[in-house]
Each structure stands twice: as structure tokens, then as C-alpha cells.
N, C-alpha and C. Protein backbone atom coordinates (compact mmCIF):
# COMPACT_ATOMS: atom_id res chain seq x y z
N UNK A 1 43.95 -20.47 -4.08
CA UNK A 1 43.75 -19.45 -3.04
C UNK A 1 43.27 -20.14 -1.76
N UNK A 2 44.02 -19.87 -0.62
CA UNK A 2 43.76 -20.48 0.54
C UNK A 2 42.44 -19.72 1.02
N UNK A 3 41.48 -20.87 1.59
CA UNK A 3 40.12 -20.45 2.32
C UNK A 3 40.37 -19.13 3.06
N UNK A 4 41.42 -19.20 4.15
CA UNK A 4 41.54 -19.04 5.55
C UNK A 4 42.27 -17.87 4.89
N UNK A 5 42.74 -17.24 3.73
CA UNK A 5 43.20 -15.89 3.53
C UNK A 5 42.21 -14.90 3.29
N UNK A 6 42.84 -13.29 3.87
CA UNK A 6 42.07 -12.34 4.15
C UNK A 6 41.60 -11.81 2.51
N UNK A 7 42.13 -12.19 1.98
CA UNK A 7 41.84 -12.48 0.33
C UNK A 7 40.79 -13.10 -0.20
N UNK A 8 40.94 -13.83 -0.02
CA UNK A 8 39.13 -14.67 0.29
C UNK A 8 38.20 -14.37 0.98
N UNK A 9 38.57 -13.76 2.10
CA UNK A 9 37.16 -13.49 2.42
C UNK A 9 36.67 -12.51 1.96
N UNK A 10 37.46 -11.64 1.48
CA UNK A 10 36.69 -10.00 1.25
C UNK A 10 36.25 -10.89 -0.21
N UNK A 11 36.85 -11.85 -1.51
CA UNK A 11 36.13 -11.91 -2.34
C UNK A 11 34.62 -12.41 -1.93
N UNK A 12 34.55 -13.49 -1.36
CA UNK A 12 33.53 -14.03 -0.62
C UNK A 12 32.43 -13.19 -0.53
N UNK A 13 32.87 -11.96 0.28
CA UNK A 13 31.92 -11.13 0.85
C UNK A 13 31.50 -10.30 0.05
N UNK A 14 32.47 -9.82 -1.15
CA UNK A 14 31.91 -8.87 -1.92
C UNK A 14 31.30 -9.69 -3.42
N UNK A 15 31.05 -10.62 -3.45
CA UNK A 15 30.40 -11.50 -4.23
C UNK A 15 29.11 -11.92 -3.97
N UNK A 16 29.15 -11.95 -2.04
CA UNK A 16 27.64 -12.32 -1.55
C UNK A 16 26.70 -11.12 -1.61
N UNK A 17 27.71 -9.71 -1.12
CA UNK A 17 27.38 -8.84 -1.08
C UNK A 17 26.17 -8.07 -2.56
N UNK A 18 27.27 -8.24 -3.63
CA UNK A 18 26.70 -8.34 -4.77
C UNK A 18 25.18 -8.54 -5.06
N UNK A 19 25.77 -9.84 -5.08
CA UNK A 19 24.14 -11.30 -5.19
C UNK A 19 23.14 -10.39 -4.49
N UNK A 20 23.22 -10.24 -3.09
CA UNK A 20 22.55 -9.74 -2.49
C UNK A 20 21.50 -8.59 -2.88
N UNK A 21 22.27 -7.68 -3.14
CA UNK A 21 21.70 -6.40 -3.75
C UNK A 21 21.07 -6.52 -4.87
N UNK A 22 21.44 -7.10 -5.75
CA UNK A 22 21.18 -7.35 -7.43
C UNK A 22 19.95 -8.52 -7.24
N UNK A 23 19.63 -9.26 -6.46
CA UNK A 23 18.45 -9.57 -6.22
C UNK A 23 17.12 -8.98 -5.52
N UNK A 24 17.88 -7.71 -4.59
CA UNK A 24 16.93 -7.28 -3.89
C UNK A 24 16.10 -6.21 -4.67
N UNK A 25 17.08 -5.65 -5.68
CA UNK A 25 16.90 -4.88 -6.68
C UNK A 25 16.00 -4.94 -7.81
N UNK A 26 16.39 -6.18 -8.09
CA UNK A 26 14.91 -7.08 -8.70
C UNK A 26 13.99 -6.97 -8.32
N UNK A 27 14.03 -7.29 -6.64
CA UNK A 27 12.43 -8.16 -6.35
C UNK A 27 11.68 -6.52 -6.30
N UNK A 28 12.56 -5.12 -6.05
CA UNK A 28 12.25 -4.12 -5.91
C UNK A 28 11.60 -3.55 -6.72
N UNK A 29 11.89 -3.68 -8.43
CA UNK A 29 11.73 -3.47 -9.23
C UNK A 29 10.28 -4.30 -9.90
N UNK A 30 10.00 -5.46 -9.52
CA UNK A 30 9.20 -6.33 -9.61
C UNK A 30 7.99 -6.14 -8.64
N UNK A 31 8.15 -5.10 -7.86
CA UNK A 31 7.05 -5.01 -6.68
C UNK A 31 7.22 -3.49 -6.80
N UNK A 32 7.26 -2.59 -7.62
CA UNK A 32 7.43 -0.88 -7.39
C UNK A 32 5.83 -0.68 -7.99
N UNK A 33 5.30 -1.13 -8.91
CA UNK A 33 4.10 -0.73 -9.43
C UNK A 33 3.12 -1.14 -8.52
N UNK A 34 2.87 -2.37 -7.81
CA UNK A 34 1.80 -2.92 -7.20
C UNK A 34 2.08 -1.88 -5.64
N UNK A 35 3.29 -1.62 -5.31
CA UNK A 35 3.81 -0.86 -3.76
C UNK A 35 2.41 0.39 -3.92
N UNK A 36 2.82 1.19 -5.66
CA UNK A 36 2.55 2.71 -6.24
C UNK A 36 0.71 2.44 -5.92
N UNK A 37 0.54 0.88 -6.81
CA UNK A 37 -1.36 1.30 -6.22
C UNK A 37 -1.41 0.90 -4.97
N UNK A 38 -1.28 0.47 -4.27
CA UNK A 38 -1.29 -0.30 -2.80
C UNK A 38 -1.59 1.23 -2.01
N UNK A 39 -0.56 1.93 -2.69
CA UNK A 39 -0.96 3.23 -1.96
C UNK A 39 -1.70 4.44 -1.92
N UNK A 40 -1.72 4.24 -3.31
CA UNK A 40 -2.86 5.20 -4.09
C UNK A 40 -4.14 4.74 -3.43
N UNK A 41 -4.51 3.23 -3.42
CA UNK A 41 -5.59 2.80 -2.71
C UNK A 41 -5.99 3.08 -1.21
N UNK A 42 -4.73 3.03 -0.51
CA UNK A 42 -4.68 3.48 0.86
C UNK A 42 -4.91 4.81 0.91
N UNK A 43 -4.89 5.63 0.57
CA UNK A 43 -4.60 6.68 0.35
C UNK A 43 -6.30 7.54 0.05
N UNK A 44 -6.48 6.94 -0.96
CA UNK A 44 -8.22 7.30 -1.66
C UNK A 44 -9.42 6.73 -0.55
N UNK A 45 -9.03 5.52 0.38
CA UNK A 45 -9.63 4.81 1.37
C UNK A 45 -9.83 5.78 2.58
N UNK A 46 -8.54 6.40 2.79
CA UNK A 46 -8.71 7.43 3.91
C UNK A 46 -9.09 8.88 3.30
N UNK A 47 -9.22 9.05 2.33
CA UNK A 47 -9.49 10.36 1.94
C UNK A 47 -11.13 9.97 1.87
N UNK A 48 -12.21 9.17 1.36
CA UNK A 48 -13.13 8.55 1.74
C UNK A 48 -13.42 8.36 3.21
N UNK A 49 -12.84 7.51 3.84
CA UNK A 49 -13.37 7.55 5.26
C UNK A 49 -13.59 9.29 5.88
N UNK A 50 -12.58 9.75 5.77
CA UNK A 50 -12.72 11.21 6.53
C UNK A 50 -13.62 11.91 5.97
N UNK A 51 -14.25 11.56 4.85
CA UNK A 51 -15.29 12.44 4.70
C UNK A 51 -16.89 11.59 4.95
N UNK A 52 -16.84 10.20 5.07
CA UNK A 52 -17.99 9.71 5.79
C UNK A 52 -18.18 9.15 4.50
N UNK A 53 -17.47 8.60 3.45
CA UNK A 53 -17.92 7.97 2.53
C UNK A 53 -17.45 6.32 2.20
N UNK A 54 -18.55 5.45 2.88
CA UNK A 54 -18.09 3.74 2.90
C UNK A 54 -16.87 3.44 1.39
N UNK A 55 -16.08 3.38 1.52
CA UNK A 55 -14.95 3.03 0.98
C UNK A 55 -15.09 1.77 -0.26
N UNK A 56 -15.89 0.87 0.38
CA UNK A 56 -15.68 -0.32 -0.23
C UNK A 56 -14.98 -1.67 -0.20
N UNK A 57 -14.49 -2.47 -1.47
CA UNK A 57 -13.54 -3.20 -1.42
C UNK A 57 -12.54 -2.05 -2.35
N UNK A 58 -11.07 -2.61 -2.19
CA UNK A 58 -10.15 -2.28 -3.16
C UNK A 58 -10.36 -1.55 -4.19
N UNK A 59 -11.12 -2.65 -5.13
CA UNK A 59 -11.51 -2.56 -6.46
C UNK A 59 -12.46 -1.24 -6.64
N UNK A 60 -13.00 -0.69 -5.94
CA UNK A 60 -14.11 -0.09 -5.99
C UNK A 60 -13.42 1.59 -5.49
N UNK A 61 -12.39 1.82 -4.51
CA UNK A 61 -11.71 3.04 -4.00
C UNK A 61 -11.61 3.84 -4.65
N UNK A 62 -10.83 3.50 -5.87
CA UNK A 62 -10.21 4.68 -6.42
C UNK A 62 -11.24 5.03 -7.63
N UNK A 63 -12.02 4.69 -7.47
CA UNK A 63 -13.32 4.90 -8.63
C UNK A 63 -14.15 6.09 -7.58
N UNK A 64 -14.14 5.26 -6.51
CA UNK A 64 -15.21 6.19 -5.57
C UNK A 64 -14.67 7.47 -5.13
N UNK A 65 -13.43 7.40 -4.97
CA UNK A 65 -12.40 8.48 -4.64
C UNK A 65 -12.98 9.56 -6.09
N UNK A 66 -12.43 9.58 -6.90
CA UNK A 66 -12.42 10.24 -8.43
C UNK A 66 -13.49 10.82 -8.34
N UNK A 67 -14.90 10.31 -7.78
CA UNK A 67 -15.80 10.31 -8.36
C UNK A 67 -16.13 11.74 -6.82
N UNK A 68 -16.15 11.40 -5.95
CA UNK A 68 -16.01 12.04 -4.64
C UNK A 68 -15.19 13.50 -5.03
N UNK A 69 -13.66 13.52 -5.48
CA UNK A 69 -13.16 14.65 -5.63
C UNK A 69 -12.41 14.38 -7.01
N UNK A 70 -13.40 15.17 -8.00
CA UNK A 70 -13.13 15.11 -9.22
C UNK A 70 -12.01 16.29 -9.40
N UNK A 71 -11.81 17.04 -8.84
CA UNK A 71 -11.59 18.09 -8.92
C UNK A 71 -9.89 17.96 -8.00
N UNK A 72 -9.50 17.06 -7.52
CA UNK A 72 -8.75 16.55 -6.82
C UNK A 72 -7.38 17.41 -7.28
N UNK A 73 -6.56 18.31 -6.49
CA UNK A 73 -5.76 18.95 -6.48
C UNK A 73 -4.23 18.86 -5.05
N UNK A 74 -3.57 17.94 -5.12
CA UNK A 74 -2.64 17.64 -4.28
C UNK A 74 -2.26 18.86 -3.84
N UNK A 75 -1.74 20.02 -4.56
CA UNK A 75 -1.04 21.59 -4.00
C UNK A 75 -2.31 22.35 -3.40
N UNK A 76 -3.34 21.86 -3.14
CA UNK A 76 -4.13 22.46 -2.26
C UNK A 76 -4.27 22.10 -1.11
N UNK A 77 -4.29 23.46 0.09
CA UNK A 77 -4.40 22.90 1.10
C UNK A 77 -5.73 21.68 1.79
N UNK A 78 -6.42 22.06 0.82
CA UNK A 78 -7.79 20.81 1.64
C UNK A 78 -8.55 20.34 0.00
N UNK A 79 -9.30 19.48 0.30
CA UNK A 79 -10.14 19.01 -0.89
C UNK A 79 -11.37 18.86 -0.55
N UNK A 80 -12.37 19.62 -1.30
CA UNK A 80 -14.04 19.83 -0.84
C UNK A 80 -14.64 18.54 -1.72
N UNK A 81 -15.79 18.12 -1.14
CA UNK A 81 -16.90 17.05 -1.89
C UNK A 81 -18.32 17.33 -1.21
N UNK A 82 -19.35 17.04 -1.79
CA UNK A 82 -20.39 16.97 -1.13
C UNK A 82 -21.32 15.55 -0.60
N UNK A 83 -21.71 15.73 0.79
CA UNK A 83 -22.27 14.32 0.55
C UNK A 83 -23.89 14.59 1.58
N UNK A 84 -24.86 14.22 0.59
CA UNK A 84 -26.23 14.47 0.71
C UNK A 84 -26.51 16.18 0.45
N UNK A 85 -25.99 16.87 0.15
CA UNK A 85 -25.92 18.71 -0.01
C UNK A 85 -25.18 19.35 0.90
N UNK A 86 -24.36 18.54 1.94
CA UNK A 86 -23.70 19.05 2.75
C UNK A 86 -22.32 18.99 2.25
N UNK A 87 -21.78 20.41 2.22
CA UNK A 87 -19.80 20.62 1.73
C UNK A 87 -19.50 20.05 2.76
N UNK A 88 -18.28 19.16 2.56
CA UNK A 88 -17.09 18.40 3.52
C UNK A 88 -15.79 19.33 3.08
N UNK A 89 -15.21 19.59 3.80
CA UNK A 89 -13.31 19.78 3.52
C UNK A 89 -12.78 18.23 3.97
N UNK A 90 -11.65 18.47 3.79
CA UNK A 90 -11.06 17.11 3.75
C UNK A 90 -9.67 17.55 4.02
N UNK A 91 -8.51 16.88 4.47
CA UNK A 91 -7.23 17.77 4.44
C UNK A 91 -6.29 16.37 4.96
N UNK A 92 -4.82 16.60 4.42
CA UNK A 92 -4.14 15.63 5.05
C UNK A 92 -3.26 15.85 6.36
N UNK A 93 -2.97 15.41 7.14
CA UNK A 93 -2.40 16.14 8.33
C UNK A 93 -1.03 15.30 8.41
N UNK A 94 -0.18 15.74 9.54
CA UNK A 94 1.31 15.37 10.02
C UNK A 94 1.84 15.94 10.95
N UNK A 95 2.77 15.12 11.57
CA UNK A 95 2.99 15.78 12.82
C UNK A 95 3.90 14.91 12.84
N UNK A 96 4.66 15.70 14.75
CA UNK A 96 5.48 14.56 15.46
C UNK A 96 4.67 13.85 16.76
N UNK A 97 4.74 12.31 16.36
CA UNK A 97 3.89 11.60 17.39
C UNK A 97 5.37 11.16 18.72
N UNK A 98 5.49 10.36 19.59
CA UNK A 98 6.29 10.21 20.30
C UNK A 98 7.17 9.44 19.99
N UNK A 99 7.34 8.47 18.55
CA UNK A 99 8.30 8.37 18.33
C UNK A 99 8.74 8.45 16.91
N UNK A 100 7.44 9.38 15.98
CA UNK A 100 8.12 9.66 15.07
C UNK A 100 6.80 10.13 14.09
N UNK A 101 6.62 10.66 13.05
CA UNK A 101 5.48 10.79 12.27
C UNK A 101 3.81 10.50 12.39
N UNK A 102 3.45 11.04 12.51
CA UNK A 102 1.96 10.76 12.66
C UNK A 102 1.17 11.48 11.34
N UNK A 103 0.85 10.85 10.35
CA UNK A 103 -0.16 11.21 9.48
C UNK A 103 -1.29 10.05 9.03
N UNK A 104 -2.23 11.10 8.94
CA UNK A 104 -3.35 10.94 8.31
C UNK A 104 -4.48 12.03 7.53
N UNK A 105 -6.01 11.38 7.33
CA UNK A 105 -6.46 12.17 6.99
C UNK A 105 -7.87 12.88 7.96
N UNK A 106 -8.12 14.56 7.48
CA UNK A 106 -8.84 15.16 8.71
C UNK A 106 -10.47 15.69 7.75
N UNK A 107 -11.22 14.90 7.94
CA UNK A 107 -12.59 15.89 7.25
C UNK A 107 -13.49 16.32 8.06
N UNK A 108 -13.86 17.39 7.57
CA UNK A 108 -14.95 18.42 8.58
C UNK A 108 -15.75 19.19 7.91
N UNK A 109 -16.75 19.44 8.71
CA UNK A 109 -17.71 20.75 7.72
C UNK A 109 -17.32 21.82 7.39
N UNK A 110 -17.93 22.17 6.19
CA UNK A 110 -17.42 23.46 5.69
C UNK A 110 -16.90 24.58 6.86
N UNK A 111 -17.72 24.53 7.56
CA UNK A 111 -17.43 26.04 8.78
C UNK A 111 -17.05 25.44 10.00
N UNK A 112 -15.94 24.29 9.69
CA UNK A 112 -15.28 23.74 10.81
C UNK A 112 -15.94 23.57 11.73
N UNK A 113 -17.03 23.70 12.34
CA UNK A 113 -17.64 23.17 13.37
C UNK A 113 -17.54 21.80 14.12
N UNK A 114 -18.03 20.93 13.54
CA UNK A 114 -17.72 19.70 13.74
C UNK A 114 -16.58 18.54 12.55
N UNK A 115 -16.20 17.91 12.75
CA UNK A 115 -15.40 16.47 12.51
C UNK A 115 -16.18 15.88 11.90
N UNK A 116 -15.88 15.43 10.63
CA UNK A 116 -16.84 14.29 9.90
C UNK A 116 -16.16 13.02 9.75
N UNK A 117 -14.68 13.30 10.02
CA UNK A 117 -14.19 11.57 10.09
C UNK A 117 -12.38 12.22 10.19
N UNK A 118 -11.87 10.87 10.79
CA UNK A 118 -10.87 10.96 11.11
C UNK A 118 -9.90 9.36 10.46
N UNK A 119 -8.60 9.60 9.89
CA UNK A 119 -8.13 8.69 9.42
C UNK A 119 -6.68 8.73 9.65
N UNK A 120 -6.15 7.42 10.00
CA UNK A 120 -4.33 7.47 10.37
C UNK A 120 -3.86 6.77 8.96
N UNK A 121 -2.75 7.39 8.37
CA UNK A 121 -2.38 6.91 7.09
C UNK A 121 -1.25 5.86 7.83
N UNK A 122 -0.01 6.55 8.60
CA UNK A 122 1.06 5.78 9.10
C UNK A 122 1.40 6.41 10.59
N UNK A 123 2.10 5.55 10.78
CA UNK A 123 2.70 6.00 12.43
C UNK A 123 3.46 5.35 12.69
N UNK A 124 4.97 5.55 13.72
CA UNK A 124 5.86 5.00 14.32
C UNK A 124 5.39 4.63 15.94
N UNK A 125 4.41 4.70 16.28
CA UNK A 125 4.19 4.69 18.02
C UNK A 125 4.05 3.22 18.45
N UNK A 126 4.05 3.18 19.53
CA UNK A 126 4.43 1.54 20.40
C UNK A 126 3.01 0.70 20.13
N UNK A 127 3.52 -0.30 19.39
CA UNK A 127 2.22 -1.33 19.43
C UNK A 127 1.59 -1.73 20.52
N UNK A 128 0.08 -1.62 20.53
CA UNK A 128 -0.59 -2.35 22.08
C UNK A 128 -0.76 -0.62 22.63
N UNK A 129 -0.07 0.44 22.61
CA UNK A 129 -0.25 1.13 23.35
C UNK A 129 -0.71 2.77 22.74
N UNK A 130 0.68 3.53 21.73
CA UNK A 130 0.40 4.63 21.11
C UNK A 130 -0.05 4.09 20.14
N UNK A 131 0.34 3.13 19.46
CA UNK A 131 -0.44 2.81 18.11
C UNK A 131 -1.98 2.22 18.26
N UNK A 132 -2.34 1.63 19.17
CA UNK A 132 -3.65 1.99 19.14
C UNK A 132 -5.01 3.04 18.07
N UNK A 133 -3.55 4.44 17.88
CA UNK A 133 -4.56 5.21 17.59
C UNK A 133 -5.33 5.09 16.31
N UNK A 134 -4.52 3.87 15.28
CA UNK A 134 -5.37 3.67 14.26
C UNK A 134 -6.42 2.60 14.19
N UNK A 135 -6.94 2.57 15.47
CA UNK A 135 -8.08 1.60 15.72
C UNK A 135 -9.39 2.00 15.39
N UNK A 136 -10.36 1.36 15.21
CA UNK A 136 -11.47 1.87 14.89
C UNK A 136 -12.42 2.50 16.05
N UNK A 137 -12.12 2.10 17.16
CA UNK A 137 -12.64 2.59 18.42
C UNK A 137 -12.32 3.43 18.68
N UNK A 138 -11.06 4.63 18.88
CA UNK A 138 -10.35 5.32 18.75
C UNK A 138 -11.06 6.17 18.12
N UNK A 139 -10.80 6.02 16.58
CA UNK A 139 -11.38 7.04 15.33
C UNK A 139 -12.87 7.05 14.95
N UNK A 140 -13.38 6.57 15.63
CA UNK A 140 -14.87 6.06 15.83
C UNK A 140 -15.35 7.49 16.64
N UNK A 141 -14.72 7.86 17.37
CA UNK A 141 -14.83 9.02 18.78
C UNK A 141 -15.06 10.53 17.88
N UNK A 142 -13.92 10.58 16.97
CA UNK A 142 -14.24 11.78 16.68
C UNK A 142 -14.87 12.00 15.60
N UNK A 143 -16.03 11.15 14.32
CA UNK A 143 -16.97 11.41 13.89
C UNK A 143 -18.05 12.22 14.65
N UNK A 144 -18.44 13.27 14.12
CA UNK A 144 -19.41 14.09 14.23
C UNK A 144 -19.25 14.82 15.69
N UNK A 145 -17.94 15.02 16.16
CA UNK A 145 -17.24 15.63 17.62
C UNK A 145 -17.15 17.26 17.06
N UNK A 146 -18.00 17.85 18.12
CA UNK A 146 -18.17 19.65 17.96
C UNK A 146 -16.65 19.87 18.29
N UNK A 147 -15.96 20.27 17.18
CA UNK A 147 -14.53 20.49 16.80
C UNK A 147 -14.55 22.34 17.55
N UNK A 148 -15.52 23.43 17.78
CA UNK A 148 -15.40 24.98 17.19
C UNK A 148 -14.23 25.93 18.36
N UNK A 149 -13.85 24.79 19.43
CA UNK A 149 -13.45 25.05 20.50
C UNK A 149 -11.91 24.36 20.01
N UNK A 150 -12.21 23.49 19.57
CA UNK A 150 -10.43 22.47 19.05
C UNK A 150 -10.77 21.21 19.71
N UNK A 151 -10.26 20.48 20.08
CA UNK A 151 -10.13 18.89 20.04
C UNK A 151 -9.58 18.42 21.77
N UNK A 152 -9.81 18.14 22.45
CA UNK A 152 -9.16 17.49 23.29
C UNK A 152 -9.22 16.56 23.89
N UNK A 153 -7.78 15.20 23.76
CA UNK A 153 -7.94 13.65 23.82
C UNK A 153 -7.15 13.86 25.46
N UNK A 154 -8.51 13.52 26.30
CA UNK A 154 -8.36 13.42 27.58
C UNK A 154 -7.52 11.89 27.71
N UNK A 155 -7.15 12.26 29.27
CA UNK A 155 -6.40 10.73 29.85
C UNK A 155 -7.34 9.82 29.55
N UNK A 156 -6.88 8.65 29.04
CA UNK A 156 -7.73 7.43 28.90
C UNK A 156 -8.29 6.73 29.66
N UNK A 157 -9.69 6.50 29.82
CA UNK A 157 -9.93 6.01 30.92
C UNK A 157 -10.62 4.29 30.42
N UNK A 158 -10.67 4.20 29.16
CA UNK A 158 -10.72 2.78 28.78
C UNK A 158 -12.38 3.20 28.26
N UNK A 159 -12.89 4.08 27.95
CA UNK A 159 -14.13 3.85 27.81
C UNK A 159 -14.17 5.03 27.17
N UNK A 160 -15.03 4.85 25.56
CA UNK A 160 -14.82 5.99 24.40
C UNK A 160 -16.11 6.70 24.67
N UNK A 161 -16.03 8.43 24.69
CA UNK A 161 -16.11 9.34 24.77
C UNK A 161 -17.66 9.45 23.62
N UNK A 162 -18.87 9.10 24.00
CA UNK A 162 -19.75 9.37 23.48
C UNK A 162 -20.96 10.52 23.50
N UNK A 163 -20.30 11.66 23.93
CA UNK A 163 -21.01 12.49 24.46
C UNK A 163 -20.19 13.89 22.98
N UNK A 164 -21.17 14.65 21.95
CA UNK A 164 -20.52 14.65 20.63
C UNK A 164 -20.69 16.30 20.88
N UNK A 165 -20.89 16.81 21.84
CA UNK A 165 -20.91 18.28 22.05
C UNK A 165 -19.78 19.14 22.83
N UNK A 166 -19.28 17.89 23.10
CA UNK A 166 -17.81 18.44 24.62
C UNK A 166 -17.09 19.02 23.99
N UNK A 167 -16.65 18.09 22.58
CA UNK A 167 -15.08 18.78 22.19
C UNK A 167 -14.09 17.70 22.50
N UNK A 168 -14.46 16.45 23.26
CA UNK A 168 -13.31 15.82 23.79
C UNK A 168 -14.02 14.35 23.47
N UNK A 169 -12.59 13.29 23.44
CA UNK A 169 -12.44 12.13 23.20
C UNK A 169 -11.17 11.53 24.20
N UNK A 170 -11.79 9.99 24.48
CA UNK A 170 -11.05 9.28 25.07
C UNK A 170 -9.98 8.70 24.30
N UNK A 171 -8.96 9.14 25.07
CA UNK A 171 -7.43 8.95 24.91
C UNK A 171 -7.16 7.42 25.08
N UNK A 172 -5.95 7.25 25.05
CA UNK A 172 -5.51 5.57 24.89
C UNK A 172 -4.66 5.54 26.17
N UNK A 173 -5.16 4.57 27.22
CA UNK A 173 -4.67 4.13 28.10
C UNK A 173 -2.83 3.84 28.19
N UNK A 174 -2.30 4.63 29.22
CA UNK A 174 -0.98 4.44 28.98
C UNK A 174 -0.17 4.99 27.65
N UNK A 175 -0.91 5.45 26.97
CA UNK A 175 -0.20 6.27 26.10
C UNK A 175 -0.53 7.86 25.76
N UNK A 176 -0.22 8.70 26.86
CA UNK A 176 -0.81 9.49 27.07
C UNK A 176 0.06 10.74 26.19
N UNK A 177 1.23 10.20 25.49
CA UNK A 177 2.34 11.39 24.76
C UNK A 177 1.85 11.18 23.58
N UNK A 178 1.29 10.03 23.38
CA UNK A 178 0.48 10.42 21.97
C UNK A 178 -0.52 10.92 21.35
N UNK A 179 -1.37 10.31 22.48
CA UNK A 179 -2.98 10.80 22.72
C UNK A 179 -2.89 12.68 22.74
N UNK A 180 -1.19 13.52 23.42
CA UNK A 180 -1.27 14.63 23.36
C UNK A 180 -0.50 15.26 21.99
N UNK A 181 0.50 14.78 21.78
CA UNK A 181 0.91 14.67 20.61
C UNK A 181 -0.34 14.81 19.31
N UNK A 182 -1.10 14.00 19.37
CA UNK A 182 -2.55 13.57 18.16
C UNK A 182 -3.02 14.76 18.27
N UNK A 183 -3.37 15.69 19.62
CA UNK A 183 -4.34 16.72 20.01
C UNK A 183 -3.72 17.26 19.69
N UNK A 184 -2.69 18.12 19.78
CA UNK A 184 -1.69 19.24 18.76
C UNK A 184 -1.77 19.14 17.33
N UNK A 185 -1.57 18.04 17.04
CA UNK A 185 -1.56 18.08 15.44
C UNK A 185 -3.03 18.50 14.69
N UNK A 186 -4.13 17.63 15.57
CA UNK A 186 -5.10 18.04 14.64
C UNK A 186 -5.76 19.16 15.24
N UNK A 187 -5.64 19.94 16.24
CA UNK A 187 -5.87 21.19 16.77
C UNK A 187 -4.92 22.56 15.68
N UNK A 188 -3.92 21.90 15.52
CA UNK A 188 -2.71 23.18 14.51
C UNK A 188 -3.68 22.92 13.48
N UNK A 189 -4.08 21.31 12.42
CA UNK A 189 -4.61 21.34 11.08
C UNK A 189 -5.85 22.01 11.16
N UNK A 190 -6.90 22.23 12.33
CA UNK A 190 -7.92 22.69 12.36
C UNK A 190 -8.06 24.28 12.14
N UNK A 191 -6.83 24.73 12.60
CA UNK A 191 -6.44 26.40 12.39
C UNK A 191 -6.23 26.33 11.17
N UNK A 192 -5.30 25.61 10.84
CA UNK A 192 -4.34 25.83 9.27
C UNK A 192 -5.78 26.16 8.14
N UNK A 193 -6.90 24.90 8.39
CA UNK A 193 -7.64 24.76 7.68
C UNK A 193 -9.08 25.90 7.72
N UNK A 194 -8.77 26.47 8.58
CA UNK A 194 -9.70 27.90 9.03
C UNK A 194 -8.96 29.45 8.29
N UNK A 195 -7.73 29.08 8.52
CA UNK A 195 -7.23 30.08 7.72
C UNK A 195 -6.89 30.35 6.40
N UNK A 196 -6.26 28.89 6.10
CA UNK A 196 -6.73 28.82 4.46
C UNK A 196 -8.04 28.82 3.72
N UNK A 197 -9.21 28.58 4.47
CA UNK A 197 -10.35 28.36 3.81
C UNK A 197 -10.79 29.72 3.61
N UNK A 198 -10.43 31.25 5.01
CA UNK A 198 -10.66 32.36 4.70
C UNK A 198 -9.94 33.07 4.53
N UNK A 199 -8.66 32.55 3.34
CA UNK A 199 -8.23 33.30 2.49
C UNK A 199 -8.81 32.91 0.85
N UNK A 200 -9.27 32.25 1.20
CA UNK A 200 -10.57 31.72 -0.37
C UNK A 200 -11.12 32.87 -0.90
């Protein structure tokens, strides 16, 4: 069989093609269990942070998680824990950020008043600029932020928002469709989570 025939190449290609897949398939298969806790861990880390509870290392999450919400029910809209005698809700949120998904997790006091922690699970937004928002400086802002009014992430002015009675937090410089984008989403979960709690 001549190299240079169109015969050859498609075997060529559908041979590399093959290989290709049937290895990737492997390595897929070989990395699906460690992907499953990787996320479970991520996952129990931010459900912890949003409620103000130090996380840990790794090893230690999903113990502390369990132990936090024993009672742990995915088809519910929020998940309660207590920490020092004070009820937390807890809830996961989602949205559209500016260029694609924005979730994380949202905890607050029982009677929504204030924010007890704020957590980004994933996001599509521009590195350096919308993505920012899973920084710790950022999510640092809206711990213990008087939520009873809703949330609002003003224009960024480079300097985080330490004043915990306004209602408002500093936005991310130059990325101001996300910073409004973020304020919709967790302004809608803050209702969602007012109305499900008083249909309890």
C-alpha cells in the first residue's frame, strides 16, 4: 500500500484515532474515583466555609462536614447546622455570570439577616479580572454583611468594603458584569431562601 494513497491515510488516522481514545479512556477510568472525592471534598470545604466552620486539611473535611450536617439532605432547598447555639442555613447557589455559570455556596442566619460566609464552587469569568471573585479578599467582604435589605456589589474601587451594616461590598475593578451578575444571583438565592424557609 502506497504511503501517499488516500487509503492510507484514513487507515493511519483511524488507527491513531483509535489509540487515542482507548487510552484516554483508560486514564479516565483510572482517575473517575479520585475526580468523585476531589469533589465531594470541594464541595464539604465550601459547605463549611459558608457556614463559618475552619475546614481544615483534606483529610479532616468530610468528617467535619458529616459531623456539621448530619442530617444532610441534597433535595432540600438549604441545610441547617448550629455553631456556638446559633442556627446557620446554608444553601447552594447558580446563576449566569458573564461568561457562563457561577456557583457556589451561600450561609446565613436563620432569619436571613446577615451573611455568615460566602463560597465560589466554579466559574467561567476572565482571569485577573471577573474571576477574581473567588478570592479571599473578595469573599472575605461578605462575612457577617447585614444581608435584610439584599446585597449590593458596588463599582470597585480597589479597596474592600469594611463597614458590615450597609448591605454593600466592594466589587472587582473592571469587572463590573460580574460583580452585577454575583449581586442578582445571591440577591434571587436570598429570596428563594426566605421563602422556602416560610413555607417550613
Amino acid at each position: 500500500m502506497k504511503k501517499d494513497s488516500i487509503t492510507y491515510t484514513v487507515i493511519v488516522a483511524a488507527v491513531s484515532a483509535f489509540a487515542f481514545v482507548f487510552f484516554l479512556s483508560l486514564a479516565n477510568g483510572a482517575t473517575k474515583e479520585k475526580v468523585a472525592e476531589n469533589n465531594r471534598i470541594l464541595e464539604a470545604k465550601a459547605y463549611l466555609a459558608a457556614a463559618g466552620i475552619p475546614a481544615g486539611d483534606d483529610a479532616d473535611a468530610e468528617a467535619l462536614f458529616k459531623k456539621a450536617f448530619p442530617a444532610f439532605d441534597p433535595a432540600k432547598p438549604y441545610q441547617e447546622t448550629s455553631i456556638d447555639g446559633e442556627k446557620i442555613v446554608v444553601s447552594p447557589f447558580q446563576g449566569s455570570g458573564l461568561w457562563g455559570t457561577i456557583a457556589g455556596v451561600l450561609g446565613m442566619t436563620s432569619d436571613f439577616s446577615h451573611i455568615v460566609g460566602l463560597e465560589i464552587l466554579s466559574h467561567s469569568e476572565t482571569p485577573g479580572l471577573g474571576g477574581r471573585i473567588d478570592e479571599d479578599w473578595f469573599k472575605d467582604q461578605f462575612k457577617g454583611e447585614n444581608a435584610e435589605r439584599g446585597i449590593v456589589i458596588r463599582k470597585g474601587t480597589g479597596k474592600a468594603d469594611t463597614d458590615k451594616d450597609n448591605g454593600e461590598v466592594d466589587g472587582i475593578t473592571g469587572a463590573s458584569r460580574t460583580s452585577d451578575s454575583l449581586q442578582v444571583i445571591i440577591n434571587r438565592k436570598i429570596d428563594e431562601l426566605k421563602a422556602a424557609k416560610g413555607g417550613d
